[in-house]
PDB file of N, CA and C in Angstrom:
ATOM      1  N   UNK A   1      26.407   3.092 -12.352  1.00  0.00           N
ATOM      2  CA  UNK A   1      25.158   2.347 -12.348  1.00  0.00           C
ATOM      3  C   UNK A   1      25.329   1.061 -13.148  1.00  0.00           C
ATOM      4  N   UNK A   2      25.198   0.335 -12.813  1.00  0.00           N
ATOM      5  CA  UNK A   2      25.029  -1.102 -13.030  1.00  0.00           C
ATOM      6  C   UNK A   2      23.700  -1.370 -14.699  1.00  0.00           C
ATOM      7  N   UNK A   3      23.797  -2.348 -15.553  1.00  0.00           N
ATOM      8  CA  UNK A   3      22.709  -2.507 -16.559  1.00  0.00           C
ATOM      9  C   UNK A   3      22.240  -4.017 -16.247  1.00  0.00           C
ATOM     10  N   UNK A   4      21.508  -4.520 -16.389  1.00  0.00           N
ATOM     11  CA  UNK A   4      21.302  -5.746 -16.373  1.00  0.00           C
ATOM     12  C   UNK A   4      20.137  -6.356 -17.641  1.00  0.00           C
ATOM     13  N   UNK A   5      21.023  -7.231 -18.629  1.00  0.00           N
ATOM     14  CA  UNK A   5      20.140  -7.669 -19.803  1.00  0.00           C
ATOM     15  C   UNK A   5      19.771  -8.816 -19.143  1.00  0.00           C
ATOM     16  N   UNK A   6      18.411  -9.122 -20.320  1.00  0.00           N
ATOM     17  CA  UNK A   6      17.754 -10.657 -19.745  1.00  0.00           C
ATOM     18  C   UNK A   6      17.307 -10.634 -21.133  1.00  0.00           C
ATOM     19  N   UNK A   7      17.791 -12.145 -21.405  1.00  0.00           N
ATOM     20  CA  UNK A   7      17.180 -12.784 -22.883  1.00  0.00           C
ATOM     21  C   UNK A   7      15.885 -13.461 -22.614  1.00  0.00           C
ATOM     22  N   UNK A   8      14.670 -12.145 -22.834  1.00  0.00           N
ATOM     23  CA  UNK A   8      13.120 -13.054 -22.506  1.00  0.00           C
ATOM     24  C   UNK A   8      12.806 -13.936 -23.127  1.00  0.00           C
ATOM     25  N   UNK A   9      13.755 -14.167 -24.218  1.00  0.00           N
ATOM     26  CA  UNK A   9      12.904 -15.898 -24.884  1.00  0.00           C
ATOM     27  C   UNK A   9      13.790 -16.689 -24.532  1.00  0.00           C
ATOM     28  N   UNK A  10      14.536 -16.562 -23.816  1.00  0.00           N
ATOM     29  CA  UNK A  10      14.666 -17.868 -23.374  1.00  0.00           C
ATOM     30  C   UNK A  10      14.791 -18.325 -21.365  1.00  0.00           C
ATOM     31  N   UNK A  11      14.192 -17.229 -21.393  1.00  0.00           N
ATOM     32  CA  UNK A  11      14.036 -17.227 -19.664  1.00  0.00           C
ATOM     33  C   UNK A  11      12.344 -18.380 -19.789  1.00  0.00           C
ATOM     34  N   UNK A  12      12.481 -18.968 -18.871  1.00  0.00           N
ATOM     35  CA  UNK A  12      11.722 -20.081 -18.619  1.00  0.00           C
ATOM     36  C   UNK A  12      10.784 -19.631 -16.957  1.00  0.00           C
ATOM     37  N   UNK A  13      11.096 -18.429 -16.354  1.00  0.00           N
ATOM     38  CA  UNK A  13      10.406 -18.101 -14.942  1.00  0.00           C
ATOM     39  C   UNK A  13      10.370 -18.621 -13.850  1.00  0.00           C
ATOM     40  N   UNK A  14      11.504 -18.942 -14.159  1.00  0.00           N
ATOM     41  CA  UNK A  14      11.708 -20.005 -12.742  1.00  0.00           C
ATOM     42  C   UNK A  14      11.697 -19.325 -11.465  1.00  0.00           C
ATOM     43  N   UNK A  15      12.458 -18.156 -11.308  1.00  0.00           N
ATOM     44  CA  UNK A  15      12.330 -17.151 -11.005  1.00  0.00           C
ATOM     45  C   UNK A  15      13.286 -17.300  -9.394  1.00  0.00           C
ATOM     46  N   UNK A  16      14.204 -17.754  -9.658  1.00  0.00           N
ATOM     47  CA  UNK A  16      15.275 -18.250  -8.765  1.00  0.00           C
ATOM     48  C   UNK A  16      16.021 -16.709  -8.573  1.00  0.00           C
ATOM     49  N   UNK A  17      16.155 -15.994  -9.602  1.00  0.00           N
ATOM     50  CA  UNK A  17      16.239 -15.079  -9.900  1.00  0.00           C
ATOM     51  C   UNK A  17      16.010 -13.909  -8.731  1.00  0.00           C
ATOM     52  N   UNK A  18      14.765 -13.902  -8.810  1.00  0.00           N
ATOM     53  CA  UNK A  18      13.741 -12.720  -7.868  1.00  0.00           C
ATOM     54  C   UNK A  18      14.387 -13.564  -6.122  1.00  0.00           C
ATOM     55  N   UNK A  19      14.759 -14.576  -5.794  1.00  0.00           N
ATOM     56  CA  UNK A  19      14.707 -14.794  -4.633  1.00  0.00           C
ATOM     57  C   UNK A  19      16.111 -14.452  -4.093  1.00  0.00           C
ATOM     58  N   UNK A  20      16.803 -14.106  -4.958  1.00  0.00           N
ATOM     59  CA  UNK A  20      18.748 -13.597  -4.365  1.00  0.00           C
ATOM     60  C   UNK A  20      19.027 -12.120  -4.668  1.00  0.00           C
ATOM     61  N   UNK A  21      17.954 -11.491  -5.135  1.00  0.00           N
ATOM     62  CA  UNK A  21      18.200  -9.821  -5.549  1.00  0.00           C
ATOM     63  C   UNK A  21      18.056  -9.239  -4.337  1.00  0.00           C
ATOM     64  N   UNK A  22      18.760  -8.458  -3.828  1.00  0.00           N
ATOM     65  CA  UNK A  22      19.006  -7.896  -2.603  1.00  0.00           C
ATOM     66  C   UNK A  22      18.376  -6.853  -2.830  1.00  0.00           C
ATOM     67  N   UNK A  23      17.546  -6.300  -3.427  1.00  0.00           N
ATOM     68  CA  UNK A  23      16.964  -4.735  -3.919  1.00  0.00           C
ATOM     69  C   UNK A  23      15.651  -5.394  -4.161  1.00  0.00           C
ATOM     70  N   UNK A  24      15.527  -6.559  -4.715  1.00  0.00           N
ATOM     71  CA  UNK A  24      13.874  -7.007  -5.005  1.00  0.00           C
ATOM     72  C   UNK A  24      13.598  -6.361  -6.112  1.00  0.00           C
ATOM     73  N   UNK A  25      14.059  -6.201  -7.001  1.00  0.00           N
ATOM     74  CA  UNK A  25      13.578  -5.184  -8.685  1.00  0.00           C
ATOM     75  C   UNK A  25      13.579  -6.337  -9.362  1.00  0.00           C
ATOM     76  N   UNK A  26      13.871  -7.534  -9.224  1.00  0.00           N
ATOM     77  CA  UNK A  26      13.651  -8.340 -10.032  1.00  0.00           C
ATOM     78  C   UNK A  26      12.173  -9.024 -10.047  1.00  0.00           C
ATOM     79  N   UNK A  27      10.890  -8.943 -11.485  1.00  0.00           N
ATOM     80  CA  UNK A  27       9.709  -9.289 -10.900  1.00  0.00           C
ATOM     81  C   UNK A  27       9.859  -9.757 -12.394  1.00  0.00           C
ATOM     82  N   UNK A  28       8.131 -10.965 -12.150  1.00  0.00           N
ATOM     83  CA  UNK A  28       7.698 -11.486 -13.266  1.00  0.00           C
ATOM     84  C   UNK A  28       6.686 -10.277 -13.778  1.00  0.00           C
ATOM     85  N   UNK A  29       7.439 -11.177 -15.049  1.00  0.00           N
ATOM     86  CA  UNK A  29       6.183  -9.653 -16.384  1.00  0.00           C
ATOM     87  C   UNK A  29       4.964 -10.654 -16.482  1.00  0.00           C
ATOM     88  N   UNK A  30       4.124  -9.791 -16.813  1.00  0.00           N
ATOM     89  CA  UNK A  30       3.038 -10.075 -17.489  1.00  0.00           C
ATOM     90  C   UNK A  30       2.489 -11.236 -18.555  1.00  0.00           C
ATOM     91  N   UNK A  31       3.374 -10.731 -19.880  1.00  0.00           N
ATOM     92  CA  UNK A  31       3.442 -10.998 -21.040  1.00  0.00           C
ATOM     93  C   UNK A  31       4.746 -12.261 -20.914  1.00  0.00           C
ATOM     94  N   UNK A  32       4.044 -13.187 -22.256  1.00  0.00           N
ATOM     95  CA  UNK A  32       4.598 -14.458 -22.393  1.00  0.00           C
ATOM     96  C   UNK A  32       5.825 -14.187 -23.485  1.00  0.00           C
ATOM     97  N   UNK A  33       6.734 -14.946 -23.824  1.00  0.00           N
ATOM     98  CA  UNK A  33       7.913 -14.846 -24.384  1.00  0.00           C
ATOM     99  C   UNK A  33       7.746 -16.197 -25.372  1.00  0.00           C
ATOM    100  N   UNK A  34       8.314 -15.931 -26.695  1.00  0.00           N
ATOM    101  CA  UNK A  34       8.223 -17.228 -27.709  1.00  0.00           C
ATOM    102  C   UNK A  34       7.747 -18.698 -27.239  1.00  0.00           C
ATOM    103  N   UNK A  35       8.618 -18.945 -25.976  1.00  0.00           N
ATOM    104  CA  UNK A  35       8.268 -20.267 -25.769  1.00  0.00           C
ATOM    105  C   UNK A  35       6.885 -20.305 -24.689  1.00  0.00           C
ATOM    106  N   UNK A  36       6.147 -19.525 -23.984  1.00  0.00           N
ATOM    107  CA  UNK A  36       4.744 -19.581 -23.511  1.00  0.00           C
ATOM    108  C   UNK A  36       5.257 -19.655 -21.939  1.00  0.00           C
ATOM    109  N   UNK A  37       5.767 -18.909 -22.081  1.00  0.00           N
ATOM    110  CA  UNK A  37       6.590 -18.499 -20.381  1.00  0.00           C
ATOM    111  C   UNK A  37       6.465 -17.280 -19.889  1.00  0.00           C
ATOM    112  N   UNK A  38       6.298 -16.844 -18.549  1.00  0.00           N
ATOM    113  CA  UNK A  38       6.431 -15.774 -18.237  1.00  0.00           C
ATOM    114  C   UNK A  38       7.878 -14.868 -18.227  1.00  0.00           C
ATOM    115  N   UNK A  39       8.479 -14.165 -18.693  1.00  0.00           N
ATOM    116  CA  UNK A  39      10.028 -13.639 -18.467  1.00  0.00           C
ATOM    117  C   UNK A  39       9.954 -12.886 -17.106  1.00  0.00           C
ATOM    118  N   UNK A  40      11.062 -12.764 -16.778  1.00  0.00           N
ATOM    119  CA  UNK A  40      11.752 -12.080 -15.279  1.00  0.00           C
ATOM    120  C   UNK A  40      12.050 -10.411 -16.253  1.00  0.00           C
ATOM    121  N   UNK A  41      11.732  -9.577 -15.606  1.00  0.00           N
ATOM    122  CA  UNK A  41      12.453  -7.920 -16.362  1.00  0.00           C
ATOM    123  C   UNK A  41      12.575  -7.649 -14.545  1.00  0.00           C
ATOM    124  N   UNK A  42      13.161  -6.286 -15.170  1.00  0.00           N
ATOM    125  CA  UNK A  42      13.813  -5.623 -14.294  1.00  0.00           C
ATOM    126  C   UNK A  42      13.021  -4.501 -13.610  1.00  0.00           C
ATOM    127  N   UNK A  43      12.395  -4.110 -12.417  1.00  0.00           N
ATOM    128  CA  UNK A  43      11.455  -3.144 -12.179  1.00  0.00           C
ATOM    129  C   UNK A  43      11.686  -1.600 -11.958  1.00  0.00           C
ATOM    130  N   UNK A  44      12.790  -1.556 -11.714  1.00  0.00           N
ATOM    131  CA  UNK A  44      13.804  -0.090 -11.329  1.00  0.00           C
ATOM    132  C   UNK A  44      15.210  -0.091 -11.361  1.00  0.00           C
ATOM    133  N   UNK A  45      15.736  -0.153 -12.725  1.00  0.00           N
ATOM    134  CA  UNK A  45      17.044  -0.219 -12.933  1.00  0.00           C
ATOM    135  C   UNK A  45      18.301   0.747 -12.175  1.00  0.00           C
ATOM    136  N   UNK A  46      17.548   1.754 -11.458  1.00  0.00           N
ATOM    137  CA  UNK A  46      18.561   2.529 -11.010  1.00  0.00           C
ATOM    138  C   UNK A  46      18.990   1.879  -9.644  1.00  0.00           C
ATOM    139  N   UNK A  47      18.076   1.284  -9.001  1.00  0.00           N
ATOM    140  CA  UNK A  47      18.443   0.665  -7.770  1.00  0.00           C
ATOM    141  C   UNK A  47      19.091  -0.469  -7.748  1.00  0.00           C
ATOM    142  N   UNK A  48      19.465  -0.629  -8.969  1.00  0.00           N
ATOM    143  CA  UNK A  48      20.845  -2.354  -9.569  1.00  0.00           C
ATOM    144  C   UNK A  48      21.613  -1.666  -9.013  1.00  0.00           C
ATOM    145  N   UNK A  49      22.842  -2.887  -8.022  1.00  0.00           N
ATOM    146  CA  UNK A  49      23.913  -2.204  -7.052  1.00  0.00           C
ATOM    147  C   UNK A  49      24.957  -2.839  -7.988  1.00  0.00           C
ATOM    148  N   UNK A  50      24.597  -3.845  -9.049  1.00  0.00           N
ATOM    149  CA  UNK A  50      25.187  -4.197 -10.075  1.00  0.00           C
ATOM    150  C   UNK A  50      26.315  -6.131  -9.168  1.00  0.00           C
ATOM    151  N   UNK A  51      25.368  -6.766  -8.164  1.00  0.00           N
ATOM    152  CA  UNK A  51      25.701  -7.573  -7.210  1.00  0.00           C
ATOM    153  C   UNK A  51      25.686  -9.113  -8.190  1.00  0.00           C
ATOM    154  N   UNK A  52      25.250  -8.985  -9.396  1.00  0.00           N
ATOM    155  CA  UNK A  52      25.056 -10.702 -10.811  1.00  0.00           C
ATOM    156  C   UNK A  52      24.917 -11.838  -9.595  1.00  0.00           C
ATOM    157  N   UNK A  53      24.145 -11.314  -8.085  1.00  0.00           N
ATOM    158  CA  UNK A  53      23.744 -12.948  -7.770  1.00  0.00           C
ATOM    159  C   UNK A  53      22.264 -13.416  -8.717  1.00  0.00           C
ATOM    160  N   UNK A  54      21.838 -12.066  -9.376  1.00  0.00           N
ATOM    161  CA  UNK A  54      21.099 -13.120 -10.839  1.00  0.00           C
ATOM    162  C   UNK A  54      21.205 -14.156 -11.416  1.00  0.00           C
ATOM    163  N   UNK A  55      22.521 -13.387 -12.065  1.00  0.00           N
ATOM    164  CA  UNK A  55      22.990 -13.805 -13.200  1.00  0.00           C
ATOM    165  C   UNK A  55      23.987 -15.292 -12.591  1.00  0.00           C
ATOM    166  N   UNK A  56      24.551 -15.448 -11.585  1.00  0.00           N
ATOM    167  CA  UNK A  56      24.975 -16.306 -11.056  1.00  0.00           C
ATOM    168  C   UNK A  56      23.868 -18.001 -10.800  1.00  0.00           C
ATOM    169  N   UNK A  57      22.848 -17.143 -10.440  1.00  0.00           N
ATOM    170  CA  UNK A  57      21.865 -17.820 -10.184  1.00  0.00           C
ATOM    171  C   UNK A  57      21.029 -18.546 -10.822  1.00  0.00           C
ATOM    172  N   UNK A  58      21.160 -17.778 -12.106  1.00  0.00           N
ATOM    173  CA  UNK A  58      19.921 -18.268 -13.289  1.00  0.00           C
ATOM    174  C   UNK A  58      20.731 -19.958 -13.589  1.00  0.00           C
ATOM    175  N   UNK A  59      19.983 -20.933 -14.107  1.00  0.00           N
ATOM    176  CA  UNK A  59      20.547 -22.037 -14.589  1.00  0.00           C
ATOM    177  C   UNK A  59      20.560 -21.828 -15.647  1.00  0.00           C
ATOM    178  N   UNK A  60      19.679 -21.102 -16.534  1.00  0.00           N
ATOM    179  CA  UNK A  60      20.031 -21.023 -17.806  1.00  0.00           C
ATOM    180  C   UNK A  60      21.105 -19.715 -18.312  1.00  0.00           C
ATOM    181  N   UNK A  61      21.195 -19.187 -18.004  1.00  0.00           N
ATOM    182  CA  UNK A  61      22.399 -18.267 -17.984  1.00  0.00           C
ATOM    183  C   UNK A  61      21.611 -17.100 -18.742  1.00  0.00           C
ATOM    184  N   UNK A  62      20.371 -16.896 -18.664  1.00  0.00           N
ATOM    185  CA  UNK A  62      19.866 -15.621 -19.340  1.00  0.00           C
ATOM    186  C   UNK A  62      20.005 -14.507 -19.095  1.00  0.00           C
ATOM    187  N   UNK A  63      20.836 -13.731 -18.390  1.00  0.00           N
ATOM    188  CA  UNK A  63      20.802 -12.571 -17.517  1.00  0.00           C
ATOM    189  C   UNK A  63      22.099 -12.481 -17.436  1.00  0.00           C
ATOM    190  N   UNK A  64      22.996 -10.984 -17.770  1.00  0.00           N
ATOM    191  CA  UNK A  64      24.229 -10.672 -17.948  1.00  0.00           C
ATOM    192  C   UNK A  64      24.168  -9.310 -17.150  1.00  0.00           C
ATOM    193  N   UNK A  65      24.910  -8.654 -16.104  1.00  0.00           N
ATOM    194  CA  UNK A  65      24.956  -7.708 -15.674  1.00  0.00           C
ATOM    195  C   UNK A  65      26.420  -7.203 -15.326  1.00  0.00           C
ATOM    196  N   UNK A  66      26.144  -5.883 -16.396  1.00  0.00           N
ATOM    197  CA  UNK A  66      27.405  -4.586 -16.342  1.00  0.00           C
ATOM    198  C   UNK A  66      27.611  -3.957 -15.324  1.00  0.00           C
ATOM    199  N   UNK A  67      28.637  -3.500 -15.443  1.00  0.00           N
ATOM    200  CA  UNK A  67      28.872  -2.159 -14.210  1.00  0.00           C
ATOM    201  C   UNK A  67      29.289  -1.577 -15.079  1.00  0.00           C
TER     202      UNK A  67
END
């Protein structure tokens, strides 16, 4: 199983993110992060195929994913 971290203060929601996840578990939260942003989390970690077109994707490089 695959992990996938995301540094919520400094994710900005751009959410480039949510549009290359092949599973769609990637969603905006709720709640704002230090800088007055929405963060990206993860909605069902078991269904990560562990694929980092996230983490590839993000411009800011907030998002690191294990296998």
């Amino acid at each position: 199983m695959a992990k996938v971290t995301i540094n919520e203060n400094r994710c900005k929601g751009c959410k480039l993110c949510i549009s290359v996840c092949p599973k769609k578990i990637i969603i905006v939260q709720d709640k704002l992060n230090s800088k007055g942003f929405h963060p990206v989390g993860i909605s069902d970690m078991e269904k990560c195929i562990g694929c980092a077109f996230c983490a590839m994707m993000c411009p800011d490089c907030v998002i690191e994913v294990e296998k």
